[in-house]
C-alpha atoms as a PDB file:
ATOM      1  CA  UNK A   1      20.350 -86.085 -10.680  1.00  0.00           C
ATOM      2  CA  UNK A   2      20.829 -85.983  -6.798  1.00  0.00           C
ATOM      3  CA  UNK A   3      20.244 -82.512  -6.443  1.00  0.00           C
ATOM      4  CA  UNK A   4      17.205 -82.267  -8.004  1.00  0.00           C
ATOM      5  CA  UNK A   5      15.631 -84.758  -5.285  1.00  0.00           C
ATOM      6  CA  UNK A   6      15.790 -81.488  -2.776  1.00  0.00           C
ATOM      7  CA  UNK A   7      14.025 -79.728  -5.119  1.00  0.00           C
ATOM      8  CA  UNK A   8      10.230 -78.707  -4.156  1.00  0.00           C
ATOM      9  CA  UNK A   9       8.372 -76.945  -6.687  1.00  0.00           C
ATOM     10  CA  UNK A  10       5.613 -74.772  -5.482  1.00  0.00           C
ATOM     11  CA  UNK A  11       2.920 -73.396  -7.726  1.00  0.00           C
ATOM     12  CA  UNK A  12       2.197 -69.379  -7.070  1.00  0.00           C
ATOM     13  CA  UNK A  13      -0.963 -68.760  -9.316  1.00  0.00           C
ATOM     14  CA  UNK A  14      -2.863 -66.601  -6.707  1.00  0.00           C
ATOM     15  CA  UNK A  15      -3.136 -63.612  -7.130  1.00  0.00           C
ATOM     16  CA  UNK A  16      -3.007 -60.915  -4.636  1.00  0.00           C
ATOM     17  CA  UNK A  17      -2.483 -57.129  -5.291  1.00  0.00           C
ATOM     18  CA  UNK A  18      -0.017 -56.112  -2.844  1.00  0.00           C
ATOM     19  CA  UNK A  19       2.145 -58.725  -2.879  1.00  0.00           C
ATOM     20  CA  UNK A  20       2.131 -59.575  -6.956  1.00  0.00           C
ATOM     21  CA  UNK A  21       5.604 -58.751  -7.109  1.00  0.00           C
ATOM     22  CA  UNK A  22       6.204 -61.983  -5.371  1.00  0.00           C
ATOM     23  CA  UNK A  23       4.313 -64.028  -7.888  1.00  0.00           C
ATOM     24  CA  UNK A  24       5.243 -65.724 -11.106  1.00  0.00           C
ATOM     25  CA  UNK A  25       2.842 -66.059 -14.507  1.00  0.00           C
ATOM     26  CA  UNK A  26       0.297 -68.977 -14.471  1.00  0.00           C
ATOM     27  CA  UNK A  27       1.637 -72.209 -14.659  1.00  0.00           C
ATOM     28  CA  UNK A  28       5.254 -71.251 -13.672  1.00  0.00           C
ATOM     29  CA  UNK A  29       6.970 -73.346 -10.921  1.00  0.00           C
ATOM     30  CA  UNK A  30       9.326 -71.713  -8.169  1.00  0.00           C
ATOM     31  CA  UNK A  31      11.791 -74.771  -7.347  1.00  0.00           C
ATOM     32  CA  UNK A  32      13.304 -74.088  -4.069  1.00  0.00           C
ATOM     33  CA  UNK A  33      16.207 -76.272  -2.270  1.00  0.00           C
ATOM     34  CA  UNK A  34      16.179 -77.989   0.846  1.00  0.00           C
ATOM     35  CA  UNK A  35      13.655 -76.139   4.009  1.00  0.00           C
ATOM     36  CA  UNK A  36      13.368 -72.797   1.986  1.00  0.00           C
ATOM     37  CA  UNK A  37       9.244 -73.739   0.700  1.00  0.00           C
ATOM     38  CA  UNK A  38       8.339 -74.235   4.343  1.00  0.00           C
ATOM     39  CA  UNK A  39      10.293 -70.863   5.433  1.00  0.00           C
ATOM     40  CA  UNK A  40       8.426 -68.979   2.386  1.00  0.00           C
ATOM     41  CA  UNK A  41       4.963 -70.198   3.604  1.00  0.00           C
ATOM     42  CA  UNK A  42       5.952 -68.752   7.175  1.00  0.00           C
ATOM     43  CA  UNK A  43       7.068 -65.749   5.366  1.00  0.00           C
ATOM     44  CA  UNK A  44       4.010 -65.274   3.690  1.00  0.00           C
ATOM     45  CA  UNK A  45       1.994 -65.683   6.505  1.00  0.00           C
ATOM     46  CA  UNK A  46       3.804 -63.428   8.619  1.00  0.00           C
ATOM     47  CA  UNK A  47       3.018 -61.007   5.976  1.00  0.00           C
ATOM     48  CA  UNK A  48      -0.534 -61.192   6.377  1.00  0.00           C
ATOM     49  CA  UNK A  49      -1.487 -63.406   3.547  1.00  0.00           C
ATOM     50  CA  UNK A  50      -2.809 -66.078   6.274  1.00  0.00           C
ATOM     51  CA  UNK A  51      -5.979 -64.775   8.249  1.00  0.00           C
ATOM     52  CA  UNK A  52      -5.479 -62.916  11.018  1.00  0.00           C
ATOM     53  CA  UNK A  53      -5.999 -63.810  14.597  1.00  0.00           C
ATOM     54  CA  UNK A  54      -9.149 -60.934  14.522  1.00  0.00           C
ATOM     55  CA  UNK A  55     -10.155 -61.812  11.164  1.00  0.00           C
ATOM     56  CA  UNK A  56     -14.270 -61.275  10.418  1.00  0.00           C
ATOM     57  CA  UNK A  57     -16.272 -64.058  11.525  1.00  0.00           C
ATOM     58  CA  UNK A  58     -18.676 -65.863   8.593  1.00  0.00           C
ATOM     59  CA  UNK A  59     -22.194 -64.299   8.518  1.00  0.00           C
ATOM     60  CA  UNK A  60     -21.051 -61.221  10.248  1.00  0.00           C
ATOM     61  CA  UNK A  61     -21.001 -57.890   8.135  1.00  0.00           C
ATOM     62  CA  UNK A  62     -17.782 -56.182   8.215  1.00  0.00           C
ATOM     63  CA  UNK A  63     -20.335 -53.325  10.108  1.00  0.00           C
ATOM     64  CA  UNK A  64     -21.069 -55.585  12.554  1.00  0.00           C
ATOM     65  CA  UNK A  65     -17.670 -56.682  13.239  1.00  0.00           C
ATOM     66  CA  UNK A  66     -16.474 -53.317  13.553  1.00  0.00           C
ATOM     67  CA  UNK A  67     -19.033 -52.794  16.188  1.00  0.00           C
ATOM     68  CA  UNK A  68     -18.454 -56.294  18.225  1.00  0.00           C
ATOM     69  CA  UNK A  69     -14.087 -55.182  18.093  1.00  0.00           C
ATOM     70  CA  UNK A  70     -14.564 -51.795  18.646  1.00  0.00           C
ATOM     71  CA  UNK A  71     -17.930 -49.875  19.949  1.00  0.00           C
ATOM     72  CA  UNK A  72     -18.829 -49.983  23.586  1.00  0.00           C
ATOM     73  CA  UNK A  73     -20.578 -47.199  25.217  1.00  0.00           C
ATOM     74  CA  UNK A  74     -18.903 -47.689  28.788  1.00  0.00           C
ATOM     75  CA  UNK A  75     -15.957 -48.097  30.409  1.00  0.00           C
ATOM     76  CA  UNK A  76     -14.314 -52.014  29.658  1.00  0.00           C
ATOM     77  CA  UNK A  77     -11.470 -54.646  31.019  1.00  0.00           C
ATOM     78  CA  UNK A  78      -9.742 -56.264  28.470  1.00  0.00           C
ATOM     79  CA  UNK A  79     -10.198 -59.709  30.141  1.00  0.00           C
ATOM     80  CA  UNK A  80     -13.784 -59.199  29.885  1.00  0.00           C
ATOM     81  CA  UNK A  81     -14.311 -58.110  26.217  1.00  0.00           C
ATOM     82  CA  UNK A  82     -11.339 -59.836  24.611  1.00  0.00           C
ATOM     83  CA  UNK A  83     -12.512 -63.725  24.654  1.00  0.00           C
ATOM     84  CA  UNK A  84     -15.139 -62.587  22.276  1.00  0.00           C
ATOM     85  CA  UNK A  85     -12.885 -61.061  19.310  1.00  0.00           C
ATOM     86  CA  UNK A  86     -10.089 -64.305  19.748  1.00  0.00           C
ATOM     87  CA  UNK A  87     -12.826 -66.306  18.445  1.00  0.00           C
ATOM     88  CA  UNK A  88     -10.556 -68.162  16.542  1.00  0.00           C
ATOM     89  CA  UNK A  89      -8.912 -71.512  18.030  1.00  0.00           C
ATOM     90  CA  UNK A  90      -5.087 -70.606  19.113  1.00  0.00           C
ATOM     91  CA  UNK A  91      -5.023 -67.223  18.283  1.00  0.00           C
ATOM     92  CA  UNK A  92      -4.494 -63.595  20.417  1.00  0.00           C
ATOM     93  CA  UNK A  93      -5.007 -60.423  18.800  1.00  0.00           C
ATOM     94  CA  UNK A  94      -1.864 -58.919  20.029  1.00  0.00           C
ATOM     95  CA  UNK A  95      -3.582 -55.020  20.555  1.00  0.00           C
ATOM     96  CA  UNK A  96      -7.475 -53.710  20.328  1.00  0.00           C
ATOM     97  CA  UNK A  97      -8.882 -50.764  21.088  1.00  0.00           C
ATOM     98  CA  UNK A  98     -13.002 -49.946  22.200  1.00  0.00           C
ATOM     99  CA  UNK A  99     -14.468 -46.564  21.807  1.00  0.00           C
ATOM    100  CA  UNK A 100     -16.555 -45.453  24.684  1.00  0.00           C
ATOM    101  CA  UNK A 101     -18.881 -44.121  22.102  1.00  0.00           C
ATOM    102  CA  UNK A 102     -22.263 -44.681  20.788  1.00  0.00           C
ATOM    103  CA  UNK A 103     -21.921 -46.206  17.430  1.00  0.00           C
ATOM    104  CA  UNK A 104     -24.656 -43.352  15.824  1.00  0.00           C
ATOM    105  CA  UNK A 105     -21.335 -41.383  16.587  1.00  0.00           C
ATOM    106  CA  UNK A 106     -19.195 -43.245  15.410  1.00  0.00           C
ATOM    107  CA  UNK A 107     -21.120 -42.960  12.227  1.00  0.00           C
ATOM    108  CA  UNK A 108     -21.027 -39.651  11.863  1.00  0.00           C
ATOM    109  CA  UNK A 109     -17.264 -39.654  11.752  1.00  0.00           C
ATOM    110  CA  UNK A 110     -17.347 -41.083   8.595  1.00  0.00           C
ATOM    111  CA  UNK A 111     -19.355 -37.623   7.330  1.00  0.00           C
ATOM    112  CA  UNK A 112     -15.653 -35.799   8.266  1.00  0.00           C
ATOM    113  CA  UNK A 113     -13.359 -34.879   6.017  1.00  0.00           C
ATOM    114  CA  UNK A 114     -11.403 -37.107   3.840  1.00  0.00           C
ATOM    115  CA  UNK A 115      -7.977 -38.440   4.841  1.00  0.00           C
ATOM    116  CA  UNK A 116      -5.848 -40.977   3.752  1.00  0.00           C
ATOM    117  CA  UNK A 117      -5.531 -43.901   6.153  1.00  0.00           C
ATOM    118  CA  UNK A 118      -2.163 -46.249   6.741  1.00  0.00           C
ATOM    119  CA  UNK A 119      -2.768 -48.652   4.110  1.00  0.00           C
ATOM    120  CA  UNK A 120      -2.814 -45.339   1.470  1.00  0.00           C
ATOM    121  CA  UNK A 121      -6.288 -45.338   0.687  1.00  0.00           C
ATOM    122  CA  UNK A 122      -8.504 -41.761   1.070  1.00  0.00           C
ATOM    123  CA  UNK A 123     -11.254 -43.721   3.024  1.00  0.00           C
ATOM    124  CA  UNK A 124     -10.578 -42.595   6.255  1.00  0.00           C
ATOM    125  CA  UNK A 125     -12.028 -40.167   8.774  1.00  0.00           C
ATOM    126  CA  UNK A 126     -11.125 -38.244  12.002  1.00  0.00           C
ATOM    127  CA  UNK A 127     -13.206 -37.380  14.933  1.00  0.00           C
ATOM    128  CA  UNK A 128     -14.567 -34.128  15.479  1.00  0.00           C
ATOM    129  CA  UNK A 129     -13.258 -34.630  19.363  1.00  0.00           C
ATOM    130  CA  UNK A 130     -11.556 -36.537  21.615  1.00  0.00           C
ATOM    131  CA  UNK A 131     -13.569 -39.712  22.985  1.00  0.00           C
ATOM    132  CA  UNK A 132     -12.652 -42.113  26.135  1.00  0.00           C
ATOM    133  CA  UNK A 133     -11.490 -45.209  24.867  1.00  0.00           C
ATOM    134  CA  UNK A 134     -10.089 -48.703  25.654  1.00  0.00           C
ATOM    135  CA  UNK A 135      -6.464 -49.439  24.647  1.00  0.00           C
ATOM    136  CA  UNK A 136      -5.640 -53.498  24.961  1.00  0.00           C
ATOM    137  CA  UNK A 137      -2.443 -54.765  24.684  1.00  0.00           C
ATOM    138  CA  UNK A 138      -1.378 -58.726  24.479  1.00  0.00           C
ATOM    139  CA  UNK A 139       1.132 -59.511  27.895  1.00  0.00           C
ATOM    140  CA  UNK A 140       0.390 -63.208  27.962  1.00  0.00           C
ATOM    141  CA  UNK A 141      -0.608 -65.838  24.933  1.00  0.00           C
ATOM    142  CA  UNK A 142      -2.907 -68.530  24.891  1.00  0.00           C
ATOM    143  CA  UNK A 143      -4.849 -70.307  26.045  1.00  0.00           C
ATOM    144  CA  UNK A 144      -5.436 -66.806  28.659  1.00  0.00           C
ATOM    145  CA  UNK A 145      -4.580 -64.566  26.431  1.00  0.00           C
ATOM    146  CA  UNK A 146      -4.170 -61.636  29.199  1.00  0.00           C
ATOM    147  CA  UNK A 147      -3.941 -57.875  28.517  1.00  0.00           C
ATOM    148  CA  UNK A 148      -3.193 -54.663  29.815  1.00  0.00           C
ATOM    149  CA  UNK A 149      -6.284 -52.574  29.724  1.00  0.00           C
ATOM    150  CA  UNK A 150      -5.150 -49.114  29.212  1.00  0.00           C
ATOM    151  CA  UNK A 151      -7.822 -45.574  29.659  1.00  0.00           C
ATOM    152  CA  UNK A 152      -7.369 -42.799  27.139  1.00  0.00           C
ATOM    153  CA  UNK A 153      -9.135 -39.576  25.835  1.00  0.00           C
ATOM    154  CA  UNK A 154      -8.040 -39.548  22.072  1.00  0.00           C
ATOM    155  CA  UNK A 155      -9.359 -38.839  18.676  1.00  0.00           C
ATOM    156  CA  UNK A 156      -9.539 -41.691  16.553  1.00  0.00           C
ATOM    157  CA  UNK A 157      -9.720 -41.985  12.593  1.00  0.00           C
ATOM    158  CA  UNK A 158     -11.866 -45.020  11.502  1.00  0.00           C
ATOM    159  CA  UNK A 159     -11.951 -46.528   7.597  1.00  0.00           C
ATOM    160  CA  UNK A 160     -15.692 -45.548   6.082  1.00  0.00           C
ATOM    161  CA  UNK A 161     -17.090 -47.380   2.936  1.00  0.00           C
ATOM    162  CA  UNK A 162     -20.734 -47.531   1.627  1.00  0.00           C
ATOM    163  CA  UNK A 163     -22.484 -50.220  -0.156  1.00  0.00           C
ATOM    164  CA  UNK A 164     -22.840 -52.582   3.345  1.00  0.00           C
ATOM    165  CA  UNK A 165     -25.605 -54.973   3.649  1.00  0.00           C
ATOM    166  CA  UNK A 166     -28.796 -54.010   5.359  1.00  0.00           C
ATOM    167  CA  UNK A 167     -27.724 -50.162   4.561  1.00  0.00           C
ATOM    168  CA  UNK A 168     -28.934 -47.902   2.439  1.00  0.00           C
ATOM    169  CA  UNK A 169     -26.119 -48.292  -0.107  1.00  0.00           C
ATOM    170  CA  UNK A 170     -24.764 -44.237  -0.232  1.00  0.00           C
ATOM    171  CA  UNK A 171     -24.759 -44.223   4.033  1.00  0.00           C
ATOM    172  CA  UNK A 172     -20.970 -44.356   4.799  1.00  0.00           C
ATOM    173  CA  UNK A 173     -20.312 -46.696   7.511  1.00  0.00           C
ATOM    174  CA  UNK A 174     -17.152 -47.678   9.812  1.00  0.00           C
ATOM    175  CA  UNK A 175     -15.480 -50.822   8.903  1.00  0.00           C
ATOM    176  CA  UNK A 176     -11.979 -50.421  10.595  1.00  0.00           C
ATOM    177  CA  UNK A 177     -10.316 -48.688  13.360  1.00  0.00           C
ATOM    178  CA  UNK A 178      -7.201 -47.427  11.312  1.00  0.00           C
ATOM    179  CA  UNK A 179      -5.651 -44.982  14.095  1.00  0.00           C
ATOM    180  CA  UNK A 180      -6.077 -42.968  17.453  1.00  0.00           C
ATOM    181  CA  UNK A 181      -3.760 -39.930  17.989  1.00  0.00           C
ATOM    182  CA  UNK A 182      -3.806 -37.878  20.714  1.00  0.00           C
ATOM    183  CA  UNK A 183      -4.083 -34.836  18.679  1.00  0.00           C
ATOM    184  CA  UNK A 184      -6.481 -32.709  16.816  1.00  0.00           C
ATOM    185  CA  UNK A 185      -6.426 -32.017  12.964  1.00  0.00           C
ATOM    186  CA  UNK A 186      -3.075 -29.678  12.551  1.00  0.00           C
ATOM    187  CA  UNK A 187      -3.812 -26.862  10.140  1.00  0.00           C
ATOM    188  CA  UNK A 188      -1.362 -24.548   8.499  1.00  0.00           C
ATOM    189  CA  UNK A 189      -1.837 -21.099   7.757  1.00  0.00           C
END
């Protein structure tokens, strides 16, 4: 009877695609001894199942948002543009890049070629050419949150999906910054 006092059962009824192997049927209780429920809820949210520090503001479109993290046409310092996309209370985004591009451009990226981006979906699109660009990187946490501000010339591959708000809904649009690589396409053959 002892032993069942460091019991605590948690409920896992959520359900969330890429992580449903971690999740039991409705109803079903996951009893856990001793500090392990608090260590599988840091887990979890290490995993990404908590919001992330650069998550979308409410009443932004994920268009817009795309634009405010990643679109300027000139030249930026990290300290300057980087208060704006830690919105959240506590939190650093630990890397971000910024285009030096106009975002008309950026749009027609997403008229490219089909590739498949990191997360294994075929939404994703590669510059025609190489763009300056912004490259961000976390040296010191909050409440500065400092960064290196690093200049490149790279091609970049952004996410594209239609069906955005205030769009027609067949325009392809740029909703995430999924890669920059220093190379072109390679083509065999």
């Amino acid at each position: 009877m002892a032993g069942k006092d460091h019991f605590v059962p948690i409920a896992l009824t959520t359900v969330i695609p890429s992580f449903s192997f971690l999740l039991l049927p409705r109803g079903m209780m996951l009893r856990l001894p001793g500090p392990w429920p608090l260590l599988l809820l840091l887990l979890l949210g290490s995993w990404g199942l908590m919001p992330p520090a650069a998550a979308q503001p409410s009443g932004v479109t994920a268009v817009q948002w795309f634009q405010i993290q990643h679109v300027r046409q000139d030249r930026v310092r990290c300290s300057t543009e980087m208060p704006q996309i830690n919105y959240r209370p506590n939190t650093c985004k630990g890397e971000n890049t910024f285009l030096q591009e106009d975002f008309k451009n950026v749009v027609a990226t997403c008229r490219q070629p089909n590739r498949i981006c990191k997360n294994g979906l075929g939404n994703c699109h590669q510059s025609a050419g190489r763009v300056n660009m912004t490259y961000c990187l976390l040296t010191g946490r909050r409440p500065q949150c400092t960064y290196r501000t690093t200049y490149q010339n790279q091609f970049y591959i952004v996410a594209c999906n239609n069906l955005q708000p205030g769009y027609p809904a067949d325009l392809l649009l740029p909703v995430h910054l999924d890669d920059t690589v220093p190379l072109g396409p390679t083509h065999f053959g």
